[in-house]
PDB file of N, CA and C in Angstrom:
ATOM      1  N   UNK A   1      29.869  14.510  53.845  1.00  0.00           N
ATOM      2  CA  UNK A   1      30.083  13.380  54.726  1.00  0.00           C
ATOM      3  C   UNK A   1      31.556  12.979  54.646  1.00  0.00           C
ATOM      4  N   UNK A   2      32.142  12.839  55.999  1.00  0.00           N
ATOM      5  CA  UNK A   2      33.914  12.536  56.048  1.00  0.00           C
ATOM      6  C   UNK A   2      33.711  10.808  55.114  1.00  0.00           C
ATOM      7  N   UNK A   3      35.104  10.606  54.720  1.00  0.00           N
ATOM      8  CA  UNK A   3      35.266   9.552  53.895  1.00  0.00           C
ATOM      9  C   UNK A   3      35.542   8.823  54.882  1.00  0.00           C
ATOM     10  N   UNK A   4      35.407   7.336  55.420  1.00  0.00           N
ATOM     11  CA  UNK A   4      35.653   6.345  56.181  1.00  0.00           C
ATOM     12  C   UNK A   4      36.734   5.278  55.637  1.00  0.00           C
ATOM     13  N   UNK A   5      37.710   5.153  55.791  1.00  0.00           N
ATOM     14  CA  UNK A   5      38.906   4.740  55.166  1.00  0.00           C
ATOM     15  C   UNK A   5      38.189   2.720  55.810  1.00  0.00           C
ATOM     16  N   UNK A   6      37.873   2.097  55.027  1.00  0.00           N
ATOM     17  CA  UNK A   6      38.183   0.602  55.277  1.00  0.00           C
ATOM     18  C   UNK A   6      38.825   0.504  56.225  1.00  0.00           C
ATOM     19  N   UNK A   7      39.983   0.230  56.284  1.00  0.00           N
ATOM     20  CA  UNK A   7      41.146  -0.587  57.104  1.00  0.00           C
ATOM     21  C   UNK A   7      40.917   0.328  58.819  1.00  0.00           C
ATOM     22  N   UNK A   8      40.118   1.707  58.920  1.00  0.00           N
ATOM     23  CA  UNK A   8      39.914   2.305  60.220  1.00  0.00           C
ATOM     24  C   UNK A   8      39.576   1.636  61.329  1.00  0.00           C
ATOM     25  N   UNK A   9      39.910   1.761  62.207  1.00  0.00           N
ATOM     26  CA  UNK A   9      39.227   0.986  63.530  1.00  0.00           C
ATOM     27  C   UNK A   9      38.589   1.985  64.500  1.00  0.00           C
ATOM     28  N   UNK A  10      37.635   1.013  65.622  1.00  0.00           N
ATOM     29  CA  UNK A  10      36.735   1.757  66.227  1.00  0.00           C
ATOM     30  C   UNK A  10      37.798   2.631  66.755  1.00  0.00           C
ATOM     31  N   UNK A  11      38.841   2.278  67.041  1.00  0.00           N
ATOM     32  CA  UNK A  11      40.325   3.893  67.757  1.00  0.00           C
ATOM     33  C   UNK A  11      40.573   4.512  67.323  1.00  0.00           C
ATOM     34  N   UNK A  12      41.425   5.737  67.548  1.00  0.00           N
ATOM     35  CA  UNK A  12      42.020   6.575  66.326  1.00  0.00           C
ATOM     36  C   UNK A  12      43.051   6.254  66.269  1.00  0.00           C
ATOM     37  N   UNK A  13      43.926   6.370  65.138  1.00  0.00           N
ATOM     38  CA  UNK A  13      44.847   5.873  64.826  1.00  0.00           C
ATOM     39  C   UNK A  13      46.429   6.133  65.939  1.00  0.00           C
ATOM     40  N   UNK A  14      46.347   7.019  66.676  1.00  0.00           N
ATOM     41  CA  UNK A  14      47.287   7.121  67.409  1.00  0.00           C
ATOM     42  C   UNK A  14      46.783   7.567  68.893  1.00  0.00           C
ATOM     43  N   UNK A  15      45.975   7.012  69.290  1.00  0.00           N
ATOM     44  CA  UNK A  15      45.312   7.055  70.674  1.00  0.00           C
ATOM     45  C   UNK A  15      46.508   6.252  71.406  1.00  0.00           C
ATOM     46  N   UNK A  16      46.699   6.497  72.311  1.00  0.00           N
ATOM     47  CA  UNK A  16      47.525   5.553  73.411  1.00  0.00           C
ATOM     48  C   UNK A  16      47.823   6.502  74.816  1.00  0.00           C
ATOM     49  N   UNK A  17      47.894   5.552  75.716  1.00  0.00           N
ATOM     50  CA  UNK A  17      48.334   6.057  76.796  1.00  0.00           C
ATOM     51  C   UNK A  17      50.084   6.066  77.020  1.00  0.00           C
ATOM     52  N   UNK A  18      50.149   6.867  77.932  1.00  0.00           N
ATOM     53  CA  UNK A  18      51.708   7.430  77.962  1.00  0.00           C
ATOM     54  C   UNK A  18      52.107   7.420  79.673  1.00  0.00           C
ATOM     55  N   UNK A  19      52.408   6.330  79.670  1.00  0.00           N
ATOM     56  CA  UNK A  19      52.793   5.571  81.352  1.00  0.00           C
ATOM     57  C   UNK A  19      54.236   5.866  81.563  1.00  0.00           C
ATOM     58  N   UNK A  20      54.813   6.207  82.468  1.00  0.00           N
ATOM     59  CA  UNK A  20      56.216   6.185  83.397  1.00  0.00           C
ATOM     60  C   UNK A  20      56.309   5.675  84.524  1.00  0.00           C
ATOM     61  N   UNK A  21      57.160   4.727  84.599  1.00  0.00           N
ATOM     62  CA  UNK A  21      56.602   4.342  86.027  1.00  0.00           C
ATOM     63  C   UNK A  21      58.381   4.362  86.515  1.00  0.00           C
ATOM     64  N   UNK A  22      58.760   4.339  87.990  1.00  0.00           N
ATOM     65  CA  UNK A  22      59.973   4.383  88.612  1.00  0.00           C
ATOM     66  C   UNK A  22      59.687   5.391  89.586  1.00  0.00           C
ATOM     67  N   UNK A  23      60.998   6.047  89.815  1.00  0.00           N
ATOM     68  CA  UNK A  23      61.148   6.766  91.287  1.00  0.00           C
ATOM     69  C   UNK A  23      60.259   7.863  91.209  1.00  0.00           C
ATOM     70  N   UNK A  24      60.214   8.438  91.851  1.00  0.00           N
ATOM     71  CA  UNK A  24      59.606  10.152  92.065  1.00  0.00           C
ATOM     72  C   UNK A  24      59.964  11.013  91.178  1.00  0.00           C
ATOM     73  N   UNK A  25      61.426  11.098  91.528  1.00  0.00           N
ATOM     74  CA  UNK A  25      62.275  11.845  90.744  1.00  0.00           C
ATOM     75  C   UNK A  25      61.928  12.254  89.368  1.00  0.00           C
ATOM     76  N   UNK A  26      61.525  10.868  88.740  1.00  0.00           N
ATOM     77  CA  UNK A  26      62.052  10.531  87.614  1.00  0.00           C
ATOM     78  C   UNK A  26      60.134  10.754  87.071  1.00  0.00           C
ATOM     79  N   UNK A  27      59.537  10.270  87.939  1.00  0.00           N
ATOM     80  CA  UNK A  27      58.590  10.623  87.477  1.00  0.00           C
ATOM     81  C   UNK A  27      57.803  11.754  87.234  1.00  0.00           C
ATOM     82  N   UNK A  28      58.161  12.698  88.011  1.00  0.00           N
ATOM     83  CA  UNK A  28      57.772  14.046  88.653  1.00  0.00           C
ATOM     84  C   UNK A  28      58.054  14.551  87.007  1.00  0.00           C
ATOM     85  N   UNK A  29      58.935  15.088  86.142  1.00  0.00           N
ATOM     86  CA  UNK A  29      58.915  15.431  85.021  1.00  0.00           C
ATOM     87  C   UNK A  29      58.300  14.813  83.939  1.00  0.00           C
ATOM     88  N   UNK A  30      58.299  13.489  83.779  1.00  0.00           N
ATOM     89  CA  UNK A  30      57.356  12.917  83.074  1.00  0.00           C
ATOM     90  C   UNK A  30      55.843  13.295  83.015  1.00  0.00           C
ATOM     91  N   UNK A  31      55.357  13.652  84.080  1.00  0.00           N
ATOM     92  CA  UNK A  31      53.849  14.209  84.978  1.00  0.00           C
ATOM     93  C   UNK A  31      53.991  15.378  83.987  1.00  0.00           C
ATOM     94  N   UNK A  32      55.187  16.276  84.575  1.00  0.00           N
ATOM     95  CA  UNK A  32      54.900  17.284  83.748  1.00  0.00           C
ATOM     96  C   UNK A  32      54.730  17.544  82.182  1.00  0.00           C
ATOM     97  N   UNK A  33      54.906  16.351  81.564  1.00  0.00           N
ATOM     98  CA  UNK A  33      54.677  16.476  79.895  1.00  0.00           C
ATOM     99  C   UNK A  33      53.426  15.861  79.337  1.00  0.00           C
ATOM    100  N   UNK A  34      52.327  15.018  80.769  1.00  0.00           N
ATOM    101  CA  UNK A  34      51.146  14.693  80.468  1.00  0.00           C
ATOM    102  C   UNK A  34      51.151  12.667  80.595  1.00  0.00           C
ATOM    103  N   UNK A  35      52.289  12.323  80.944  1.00  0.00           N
ATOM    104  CA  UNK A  35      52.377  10.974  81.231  1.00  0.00           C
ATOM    105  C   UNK A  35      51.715  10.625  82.270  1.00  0.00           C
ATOM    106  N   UNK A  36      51.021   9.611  82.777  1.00  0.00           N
ATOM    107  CA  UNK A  36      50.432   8.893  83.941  1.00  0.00           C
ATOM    108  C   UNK A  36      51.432   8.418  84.379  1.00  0.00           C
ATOM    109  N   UNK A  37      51.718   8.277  85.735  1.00  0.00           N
ATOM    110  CA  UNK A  37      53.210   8.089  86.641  1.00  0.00           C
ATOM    111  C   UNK A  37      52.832   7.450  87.814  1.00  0.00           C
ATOM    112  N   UNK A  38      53.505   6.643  87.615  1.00  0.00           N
ATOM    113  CA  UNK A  38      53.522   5.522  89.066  1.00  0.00           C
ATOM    114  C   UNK A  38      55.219   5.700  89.219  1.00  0.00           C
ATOM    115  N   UNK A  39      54.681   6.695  90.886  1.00  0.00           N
ATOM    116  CA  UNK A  39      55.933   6.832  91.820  1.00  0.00           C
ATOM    117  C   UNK A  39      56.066   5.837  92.497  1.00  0.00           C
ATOM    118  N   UNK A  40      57.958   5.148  92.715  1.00  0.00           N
ATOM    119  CA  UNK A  40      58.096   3.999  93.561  1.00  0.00           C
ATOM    120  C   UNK A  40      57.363   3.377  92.816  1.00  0.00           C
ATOM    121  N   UNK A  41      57.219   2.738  91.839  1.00  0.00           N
ATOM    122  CA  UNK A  41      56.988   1.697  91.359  1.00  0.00           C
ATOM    123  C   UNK A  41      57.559  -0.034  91.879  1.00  0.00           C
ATOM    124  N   UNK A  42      56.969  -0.572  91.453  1.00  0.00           N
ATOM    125  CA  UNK A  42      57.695  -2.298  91.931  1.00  0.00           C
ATOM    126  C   UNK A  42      56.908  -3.174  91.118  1.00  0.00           C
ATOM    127  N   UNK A  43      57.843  -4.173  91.182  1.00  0.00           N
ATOM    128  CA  UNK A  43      57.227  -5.304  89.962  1.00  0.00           C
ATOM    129  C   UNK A  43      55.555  -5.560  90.279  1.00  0.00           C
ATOM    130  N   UNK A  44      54.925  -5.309  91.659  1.00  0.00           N
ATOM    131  CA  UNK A  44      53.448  -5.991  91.355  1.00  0.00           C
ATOM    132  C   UNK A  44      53.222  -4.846  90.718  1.00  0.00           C
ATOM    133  N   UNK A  45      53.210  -3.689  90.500  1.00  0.00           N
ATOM    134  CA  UNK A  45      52.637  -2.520  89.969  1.00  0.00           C
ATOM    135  C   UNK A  45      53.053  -2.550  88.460  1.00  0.00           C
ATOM    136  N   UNK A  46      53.896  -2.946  87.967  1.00  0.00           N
ATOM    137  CA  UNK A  46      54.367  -3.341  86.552  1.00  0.00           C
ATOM    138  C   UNK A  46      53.634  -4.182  85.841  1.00  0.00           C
ATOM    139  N   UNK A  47      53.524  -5.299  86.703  1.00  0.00           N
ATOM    140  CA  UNK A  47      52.313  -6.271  86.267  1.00  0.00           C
ATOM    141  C   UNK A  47      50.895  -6.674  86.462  1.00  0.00           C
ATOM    142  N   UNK A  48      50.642  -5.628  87.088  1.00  0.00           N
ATOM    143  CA  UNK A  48      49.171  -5.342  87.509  1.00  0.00           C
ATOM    144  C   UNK A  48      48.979  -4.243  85.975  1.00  0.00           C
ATOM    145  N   UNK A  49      49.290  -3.202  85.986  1.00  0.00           N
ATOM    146  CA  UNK A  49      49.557  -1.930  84.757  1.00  0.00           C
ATOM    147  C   UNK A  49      49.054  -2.691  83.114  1.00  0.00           C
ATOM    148  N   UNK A  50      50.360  -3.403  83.412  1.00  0.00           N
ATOM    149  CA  UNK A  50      50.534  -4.366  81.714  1.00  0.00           C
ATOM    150  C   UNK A  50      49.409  -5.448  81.753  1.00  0.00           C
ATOM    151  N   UNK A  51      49.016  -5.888  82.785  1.00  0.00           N
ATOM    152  CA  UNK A  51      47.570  -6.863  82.357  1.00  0.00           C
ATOM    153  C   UNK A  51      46.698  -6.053  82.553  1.00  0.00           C
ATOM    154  N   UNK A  52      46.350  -5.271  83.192  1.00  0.00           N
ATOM    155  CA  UNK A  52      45.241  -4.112  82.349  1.00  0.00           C
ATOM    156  C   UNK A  52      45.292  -3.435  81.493  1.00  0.00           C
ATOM    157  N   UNK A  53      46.158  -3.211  80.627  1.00  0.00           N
ATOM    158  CA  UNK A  53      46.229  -2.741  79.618  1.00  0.00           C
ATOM    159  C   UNK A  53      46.159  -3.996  78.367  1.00  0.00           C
ATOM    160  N   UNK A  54      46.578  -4.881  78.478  1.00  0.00           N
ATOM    161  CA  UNK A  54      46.426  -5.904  77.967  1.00  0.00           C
ATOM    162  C   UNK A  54      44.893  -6.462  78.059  1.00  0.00           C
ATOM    163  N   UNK A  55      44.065  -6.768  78.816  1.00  0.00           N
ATOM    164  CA  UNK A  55      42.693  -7.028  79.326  1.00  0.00           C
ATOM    165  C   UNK A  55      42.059  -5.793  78.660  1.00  0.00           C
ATOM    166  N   UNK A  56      42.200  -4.869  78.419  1.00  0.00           N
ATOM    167  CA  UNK A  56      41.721  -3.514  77.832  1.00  0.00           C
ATOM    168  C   UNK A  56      42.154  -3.726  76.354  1.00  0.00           C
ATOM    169  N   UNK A  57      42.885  -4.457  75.667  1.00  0.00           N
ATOM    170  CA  UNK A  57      43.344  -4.237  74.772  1.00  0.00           C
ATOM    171  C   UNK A  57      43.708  -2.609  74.149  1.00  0.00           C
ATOM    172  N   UNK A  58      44.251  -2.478  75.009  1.00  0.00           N
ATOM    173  CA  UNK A  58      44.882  -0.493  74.585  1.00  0.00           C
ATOM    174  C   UNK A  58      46.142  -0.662  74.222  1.00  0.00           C
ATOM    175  N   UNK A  59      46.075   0.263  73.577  1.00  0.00           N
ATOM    176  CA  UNK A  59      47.913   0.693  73.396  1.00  0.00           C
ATOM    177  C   UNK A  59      48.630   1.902  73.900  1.00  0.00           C
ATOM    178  N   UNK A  60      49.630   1.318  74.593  1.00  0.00           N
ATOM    179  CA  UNK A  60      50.385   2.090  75.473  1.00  0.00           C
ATOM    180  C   UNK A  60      51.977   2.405  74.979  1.00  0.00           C
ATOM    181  N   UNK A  61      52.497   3.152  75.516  1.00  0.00           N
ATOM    182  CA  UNK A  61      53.871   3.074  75.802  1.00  0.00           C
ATOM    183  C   UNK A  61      54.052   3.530  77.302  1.00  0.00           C
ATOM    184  N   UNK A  62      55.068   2.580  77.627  1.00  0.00           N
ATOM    185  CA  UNK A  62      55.466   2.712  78.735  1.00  0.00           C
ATOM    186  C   UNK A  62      56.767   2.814  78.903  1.00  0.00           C
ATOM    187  N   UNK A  63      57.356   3.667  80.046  1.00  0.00           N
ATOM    188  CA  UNK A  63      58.415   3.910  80.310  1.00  0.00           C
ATOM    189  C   UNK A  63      58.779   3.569  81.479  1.00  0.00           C
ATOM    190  N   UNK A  64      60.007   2.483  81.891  1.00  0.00           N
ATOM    191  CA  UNK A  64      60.592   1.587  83.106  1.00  0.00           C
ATOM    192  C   UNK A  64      62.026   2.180  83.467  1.00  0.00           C
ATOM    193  N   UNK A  65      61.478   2.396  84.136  1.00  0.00           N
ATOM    194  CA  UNK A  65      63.429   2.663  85.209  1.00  0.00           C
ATOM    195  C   UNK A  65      64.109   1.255  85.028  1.00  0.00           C
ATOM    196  N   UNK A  66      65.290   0.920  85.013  1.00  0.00           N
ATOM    197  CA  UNK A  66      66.328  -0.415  84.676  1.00  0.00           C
ATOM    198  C   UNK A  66      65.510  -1.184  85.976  1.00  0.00           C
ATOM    199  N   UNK A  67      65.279  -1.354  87.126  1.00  0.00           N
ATOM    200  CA  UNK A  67      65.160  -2.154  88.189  1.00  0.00           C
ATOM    201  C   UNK A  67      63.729  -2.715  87.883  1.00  0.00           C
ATOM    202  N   UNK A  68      63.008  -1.507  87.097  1.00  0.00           N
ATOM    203  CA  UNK A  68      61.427  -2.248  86.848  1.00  0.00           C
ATOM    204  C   UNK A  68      61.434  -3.042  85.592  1.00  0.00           C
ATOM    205  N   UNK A  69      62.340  -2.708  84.346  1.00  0.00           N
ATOM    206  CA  UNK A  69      62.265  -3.434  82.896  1.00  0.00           C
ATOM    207  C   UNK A  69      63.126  -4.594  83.389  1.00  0.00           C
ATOM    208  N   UNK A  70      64.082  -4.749  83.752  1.00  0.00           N
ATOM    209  CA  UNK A  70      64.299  -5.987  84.279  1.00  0.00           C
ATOM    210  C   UNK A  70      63.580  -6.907  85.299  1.00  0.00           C
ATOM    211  N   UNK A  71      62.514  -6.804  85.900  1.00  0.00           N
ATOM    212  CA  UNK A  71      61.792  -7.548  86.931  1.00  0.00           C
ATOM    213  C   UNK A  71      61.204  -8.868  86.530  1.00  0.00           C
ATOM    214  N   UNK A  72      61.139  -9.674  87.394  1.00  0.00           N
ATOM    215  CA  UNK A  72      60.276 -11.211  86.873  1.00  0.00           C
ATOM    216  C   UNK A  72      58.921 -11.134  86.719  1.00  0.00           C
ATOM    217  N   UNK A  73      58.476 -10.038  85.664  1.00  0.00           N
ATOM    218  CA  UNK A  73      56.791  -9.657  85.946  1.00  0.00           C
ATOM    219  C   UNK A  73      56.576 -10.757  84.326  1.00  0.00           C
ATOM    220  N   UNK A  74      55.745 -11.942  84.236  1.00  0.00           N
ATOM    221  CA  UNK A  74      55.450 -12.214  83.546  1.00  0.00           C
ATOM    222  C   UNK A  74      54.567 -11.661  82.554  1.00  0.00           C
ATOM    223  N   UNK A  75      54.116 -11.195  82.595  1.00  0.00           N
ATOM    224  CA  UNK A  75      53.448 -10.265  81.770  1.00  0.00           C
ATOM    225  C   UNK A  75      54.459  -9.478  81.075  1.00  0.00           C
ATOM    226  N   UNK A  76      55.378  -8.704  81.587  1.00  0.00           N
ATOM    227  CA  UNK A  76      56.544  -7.892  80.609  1.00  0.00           C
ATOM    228  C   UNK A  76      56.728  -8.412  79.841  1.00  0.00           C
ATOM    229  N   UNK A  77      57.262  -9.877  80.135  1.00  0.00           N
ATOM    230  CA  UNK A  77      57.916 -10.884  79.086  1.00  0.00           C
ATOM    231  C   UNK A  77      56.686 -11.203  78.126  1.00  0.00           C
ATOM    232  N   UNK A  78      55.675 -11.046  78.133  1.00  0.00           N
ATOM    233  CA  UNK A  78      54.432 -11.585  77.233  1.00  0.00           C
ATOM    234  C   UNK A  78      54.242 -10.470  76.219  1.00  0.00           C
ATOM    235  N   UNK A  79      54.477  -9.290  76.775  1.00  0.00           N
ATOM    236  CA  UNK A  79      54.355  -7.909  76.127  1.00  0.00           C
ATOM    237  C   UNK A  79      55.549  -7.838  75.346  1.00  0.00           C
ATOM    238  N   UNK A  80      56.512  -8.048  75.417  1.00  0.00           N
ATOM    239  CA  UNK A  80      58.038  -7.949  74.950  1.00  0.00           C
ATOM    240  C   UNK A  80      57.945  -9.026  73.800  1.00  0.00           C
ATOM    241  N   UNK A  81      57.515  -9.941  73.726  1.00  0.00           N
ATOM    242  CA  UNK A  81      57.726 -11.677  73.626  1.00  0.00           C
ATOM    243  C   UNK A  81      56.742 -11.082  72.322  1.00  0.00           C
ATOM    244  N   UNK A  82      55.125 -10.757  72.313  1.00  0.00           N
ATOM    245  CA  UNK A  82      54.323 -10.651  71.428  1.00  0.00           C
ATOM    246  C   UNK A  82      55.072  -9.162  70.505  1.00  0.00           C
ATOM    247  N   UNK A  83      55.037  -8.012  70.795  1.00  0.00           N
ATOM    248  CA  UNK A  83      55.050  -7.039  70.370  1.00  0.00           C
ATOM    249  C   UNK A  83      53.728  -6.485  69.974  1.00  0.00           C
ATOM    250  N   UNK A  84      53.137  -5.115  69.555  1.00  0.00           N
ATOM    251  CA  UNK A  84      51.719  -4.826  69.285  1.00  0.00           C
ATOM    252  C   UNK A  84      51.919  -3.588  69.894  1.00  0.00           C
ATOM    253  N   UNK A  85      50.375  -3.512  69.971  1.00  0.00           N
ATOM    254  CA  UNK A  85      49.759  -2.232  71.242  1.00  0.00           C
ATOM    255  C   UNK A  85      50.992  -1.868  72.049  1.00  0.00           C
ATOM    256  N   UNK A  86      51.596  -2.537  72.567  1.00  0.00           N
ATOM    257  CA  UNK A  86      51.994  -1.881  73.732  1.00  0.00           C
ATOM    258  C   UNK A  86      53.691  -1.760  73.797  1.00  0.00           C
ATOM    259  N   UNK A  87      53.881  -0.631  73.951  1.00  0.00           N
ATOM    260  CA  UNK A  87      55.476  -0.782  73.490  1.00  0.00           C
ATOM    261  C   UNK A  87      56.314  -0.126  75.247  1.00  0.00           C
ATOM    262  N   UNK A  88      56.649  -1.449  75.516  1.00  0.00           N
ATOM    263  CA  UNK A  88      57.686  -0.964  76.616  1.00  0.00           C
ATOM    264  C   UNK A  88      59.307  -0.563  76.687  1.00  0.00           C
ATOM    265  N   UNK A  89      59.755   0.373  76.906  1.00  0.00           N
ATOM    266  CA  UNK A  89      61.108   0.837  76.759  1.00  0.00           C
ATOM    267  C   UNK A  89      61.496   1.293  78.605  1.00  0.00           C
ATOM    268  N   UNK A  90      62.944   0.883  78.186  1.00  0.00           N
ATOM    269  CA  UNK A  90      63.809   1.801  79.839  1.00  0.00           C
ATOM    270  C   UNK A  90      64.571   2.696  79.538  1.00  0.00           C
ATOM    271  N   UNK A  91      64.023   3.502  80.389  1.00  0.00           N
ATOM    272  CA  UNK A  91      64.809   5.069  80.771  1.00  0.00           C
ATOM    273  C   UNK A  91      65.495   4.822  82.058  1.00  0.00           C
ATOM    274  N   UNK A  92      67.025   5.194  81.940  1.00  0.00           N
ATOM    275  CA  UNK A  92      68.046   5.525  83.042  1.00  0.00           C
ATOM    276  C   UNK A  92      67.345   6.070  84.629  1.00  0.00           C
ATOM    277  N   UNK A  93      67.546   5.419  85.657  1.00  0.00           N
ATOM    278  CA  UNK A  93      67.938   6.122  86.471  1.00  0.00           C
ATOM    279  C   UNK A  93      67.826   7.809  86.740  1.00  0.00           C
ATOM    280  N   UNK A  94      67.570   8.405  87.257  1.00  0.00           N
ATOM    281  CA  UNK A  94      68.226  10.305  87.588  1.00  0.00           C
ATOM    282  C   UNK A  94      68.978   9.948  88.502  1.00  0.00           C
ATOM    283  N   UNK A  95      69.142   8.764  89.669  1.00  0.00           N
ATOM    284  CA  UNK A  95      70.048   9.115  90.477  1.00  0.00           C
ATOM    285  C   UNK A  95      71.351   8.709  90.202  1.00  0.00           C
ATOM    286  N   UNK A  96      71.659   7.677  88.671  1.00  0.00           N
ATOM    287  CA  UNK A  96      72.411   7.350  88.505  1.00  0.00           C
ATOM    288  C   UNK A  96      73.318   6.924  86.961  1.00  0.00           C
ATOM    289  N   UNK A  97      72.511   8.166  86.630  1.00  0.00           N
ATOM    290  CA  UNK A  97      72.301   7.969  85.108  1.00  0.00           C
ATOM    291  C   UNK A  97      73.951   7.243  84.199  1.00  0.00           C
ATOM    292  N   UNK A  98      74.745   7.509  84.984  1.00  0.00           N
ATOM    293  CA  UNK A  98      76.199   7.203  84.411  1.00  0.00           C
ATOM    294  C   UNK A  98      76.814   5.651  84.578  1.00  0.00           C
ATOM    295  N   UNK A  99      75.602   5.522  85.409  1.00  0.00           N
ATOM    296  CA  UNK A  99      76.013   3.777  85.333  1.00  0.00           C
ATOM    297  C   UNK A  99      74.472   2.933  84.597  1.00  0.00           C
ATOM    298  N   UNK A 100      74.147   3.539  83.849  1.00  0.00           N
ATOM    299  CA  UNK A 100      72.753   3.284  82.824  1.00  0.00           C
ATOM    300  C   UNK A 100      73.667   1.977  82.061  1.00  0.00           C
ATOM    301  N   UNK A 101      73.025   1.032  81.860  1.00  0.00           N
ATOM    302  CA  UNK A 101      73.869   0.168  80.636  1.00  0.00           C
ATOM    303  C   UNK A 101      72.626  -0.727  80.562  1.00  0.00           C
ATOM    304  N   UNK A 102      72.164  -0.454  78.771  1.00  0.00           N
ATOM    305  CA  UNK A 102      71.088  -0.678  78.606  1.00  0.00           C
ATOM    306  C   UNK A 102      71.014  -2.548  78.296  1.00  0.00           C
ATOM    307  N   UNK A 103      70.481  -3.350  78.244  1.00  0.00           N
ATOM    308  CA  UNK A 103      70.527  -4.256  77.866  1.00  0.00           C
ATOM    309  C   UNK A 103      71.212  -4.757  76.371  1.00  0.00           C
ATOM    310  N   UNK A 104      70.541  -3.862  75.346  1.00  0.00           N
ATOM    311  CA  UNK A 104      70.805  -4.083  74.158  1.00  0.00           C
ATOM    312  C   UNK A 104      72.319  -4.389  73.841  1.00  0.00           C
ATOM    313  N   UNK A 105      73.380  -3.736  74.509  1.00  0.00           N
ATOM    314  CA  UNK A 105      74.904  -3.444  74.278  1.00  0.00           C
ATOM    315  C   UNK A 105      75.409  -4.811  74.468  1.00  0.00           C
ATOM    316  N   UNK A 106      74.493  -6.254  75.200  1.00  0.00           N
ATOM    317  CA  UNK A 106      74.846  -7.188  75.160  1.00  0.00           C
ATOM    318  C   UNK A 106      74.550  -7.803  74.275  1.00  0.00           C
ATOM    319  N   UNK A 107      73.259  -7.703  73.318  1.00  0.00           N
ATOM    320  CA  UNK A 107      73.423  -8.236  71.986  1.00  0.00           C
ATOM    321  C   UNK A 107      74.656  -7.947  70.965  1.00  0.00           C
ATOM    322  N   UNK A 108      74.419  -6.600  70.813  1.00  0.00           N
ATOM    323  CA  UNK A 108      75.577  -5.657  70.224  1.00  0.00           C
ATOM    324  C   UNK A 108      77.042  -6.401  70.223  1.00  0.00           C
ATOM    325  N   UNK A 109      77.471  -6.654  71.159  1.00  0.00           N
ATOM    326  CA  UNK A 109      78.670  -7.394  71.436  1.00  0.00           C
ATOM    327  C   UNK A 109      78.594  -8.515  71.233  1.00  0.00           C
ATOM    328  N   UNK A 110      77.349  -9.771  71.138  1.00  0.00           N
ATOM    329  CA  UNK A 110      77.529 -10.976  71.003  1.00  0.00           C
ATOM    330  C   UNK A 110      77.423 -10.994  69.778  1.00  0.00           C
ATOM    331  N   UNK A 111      77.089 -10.355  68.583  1.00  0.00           N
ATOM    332  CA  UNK A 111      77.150 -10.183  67.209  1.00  0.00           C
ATOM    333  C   UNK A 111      78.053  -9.465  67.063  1.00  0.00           C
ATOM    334  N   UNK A 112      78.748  -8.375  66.923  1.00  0.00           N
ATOM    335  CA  UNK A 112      79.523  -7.565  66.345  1.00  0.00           C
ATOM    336  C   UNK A 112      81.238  -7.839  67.145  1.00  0.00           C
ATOM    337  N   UNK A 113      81.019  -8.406  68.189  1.00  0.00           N
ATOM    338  CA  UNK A 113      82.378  -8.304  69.207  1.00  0.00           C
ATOM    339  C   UNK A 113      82.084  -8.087  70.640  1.00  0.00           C
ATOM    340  N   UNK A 114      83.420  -7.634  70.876  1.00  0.00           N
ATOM    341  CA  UNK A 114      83.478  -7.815  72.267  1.00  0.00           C
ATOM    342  C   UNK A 114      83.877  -5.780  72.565  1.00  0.00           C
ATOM    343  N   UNK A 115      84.672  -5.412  71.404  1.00  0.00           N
ATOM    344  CA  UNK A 115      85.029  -4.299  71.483  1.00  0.00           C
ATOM    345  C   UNK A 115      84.135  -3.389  70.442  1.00  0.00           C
ATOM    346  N   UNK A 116      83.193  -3.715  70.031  1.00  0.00           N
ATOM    347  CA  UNK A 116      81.999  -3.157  69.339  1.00  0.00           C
ATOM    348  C   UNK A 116      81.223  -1.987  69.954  1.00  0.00           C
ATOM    349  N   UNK A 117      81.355  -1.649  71.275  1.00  0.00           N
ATOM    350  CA  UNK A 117      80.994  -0.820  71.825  1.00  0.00           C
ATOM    351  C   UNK A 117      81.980   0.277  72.208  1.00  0.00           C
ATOM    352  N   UNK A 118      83.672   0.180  71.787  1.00  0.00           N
ATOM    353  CA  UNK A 118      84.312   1.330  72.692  1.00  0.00           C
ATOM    354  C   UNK A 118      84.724   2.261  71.635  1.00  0.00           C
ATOM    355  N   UNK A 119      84.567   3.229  72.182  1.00  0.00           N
ATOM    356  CA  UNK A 119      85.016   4.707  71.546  1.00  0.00           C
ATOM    357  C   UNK A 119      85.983   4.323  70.232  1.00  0.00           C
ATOM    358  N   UNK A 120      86.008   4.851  69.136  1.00  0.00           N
ATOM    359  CA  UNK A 120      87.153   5.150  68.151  1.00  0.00           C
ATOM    360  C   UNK A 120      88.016   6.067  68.717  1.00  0.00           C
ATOM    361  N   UNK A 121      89.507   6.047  69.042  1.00  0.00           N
ATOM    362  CA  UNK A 121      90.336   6.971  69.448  1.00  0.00           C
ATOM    363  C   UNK A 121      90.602   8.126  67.354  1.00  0.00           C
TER     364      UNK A 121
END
């Protein structure tokens, strides 16, 4: 008989779904590694996603193009705000990957400086 570890839950320990959501582009390869993909994405689809997954209590990771992780979807902010199950991150652009500038680089700079981010010559 397998040993039943206490602390186990009715899940397995690394069950989760693997969401991308943004352009076509961007999603079309994601598809190909086994992610669920919402092409053209938009904020009701962001926050429709994250309260069912939330209402499900599942754990996800999800992946946002910059135009969707920045959106006024209350729910992001609830997901972001708590932390848990569900871990949302942004991936760049494909059409524009060189003007990517992630949020974080503004913490970065309000603690460390202003020049905390440029190259060492």
């Amino acid at each position: 008989m397998p040993r039943v570890d206490a602390t186990t839950s009715d899940r397995p320990a690394l069950a989760a779904r693997m969401i991308a959501m943004g352009s076509s582009e961007l999603t079309l390869g994601f598809r190909l590694i086994g992610f669920e993909t919402w092409s053209e994405a938009d904020a009701g689809d962001v926050e429709n996603v994250l309260s069912e997954l939330m209402r499900n209590g599942e754990r996800a990771l999800v992946l946002l193009e910059p135009h969707l992780a920045r959106c006024a979807s209350p729910t992001l902010a609830r997901v972001r705000a708590q932390g848990g199950d569900i871990v949302v991150t942004e991936v760049p652009a494909l059409s524009s990957p060189q003007d990517y500038r992630p949020e974080v680089e503004d913490v970065v700079r309000s603690v460390l400086g202003p020049g905390a981010l440029e190259e060492l010559a």
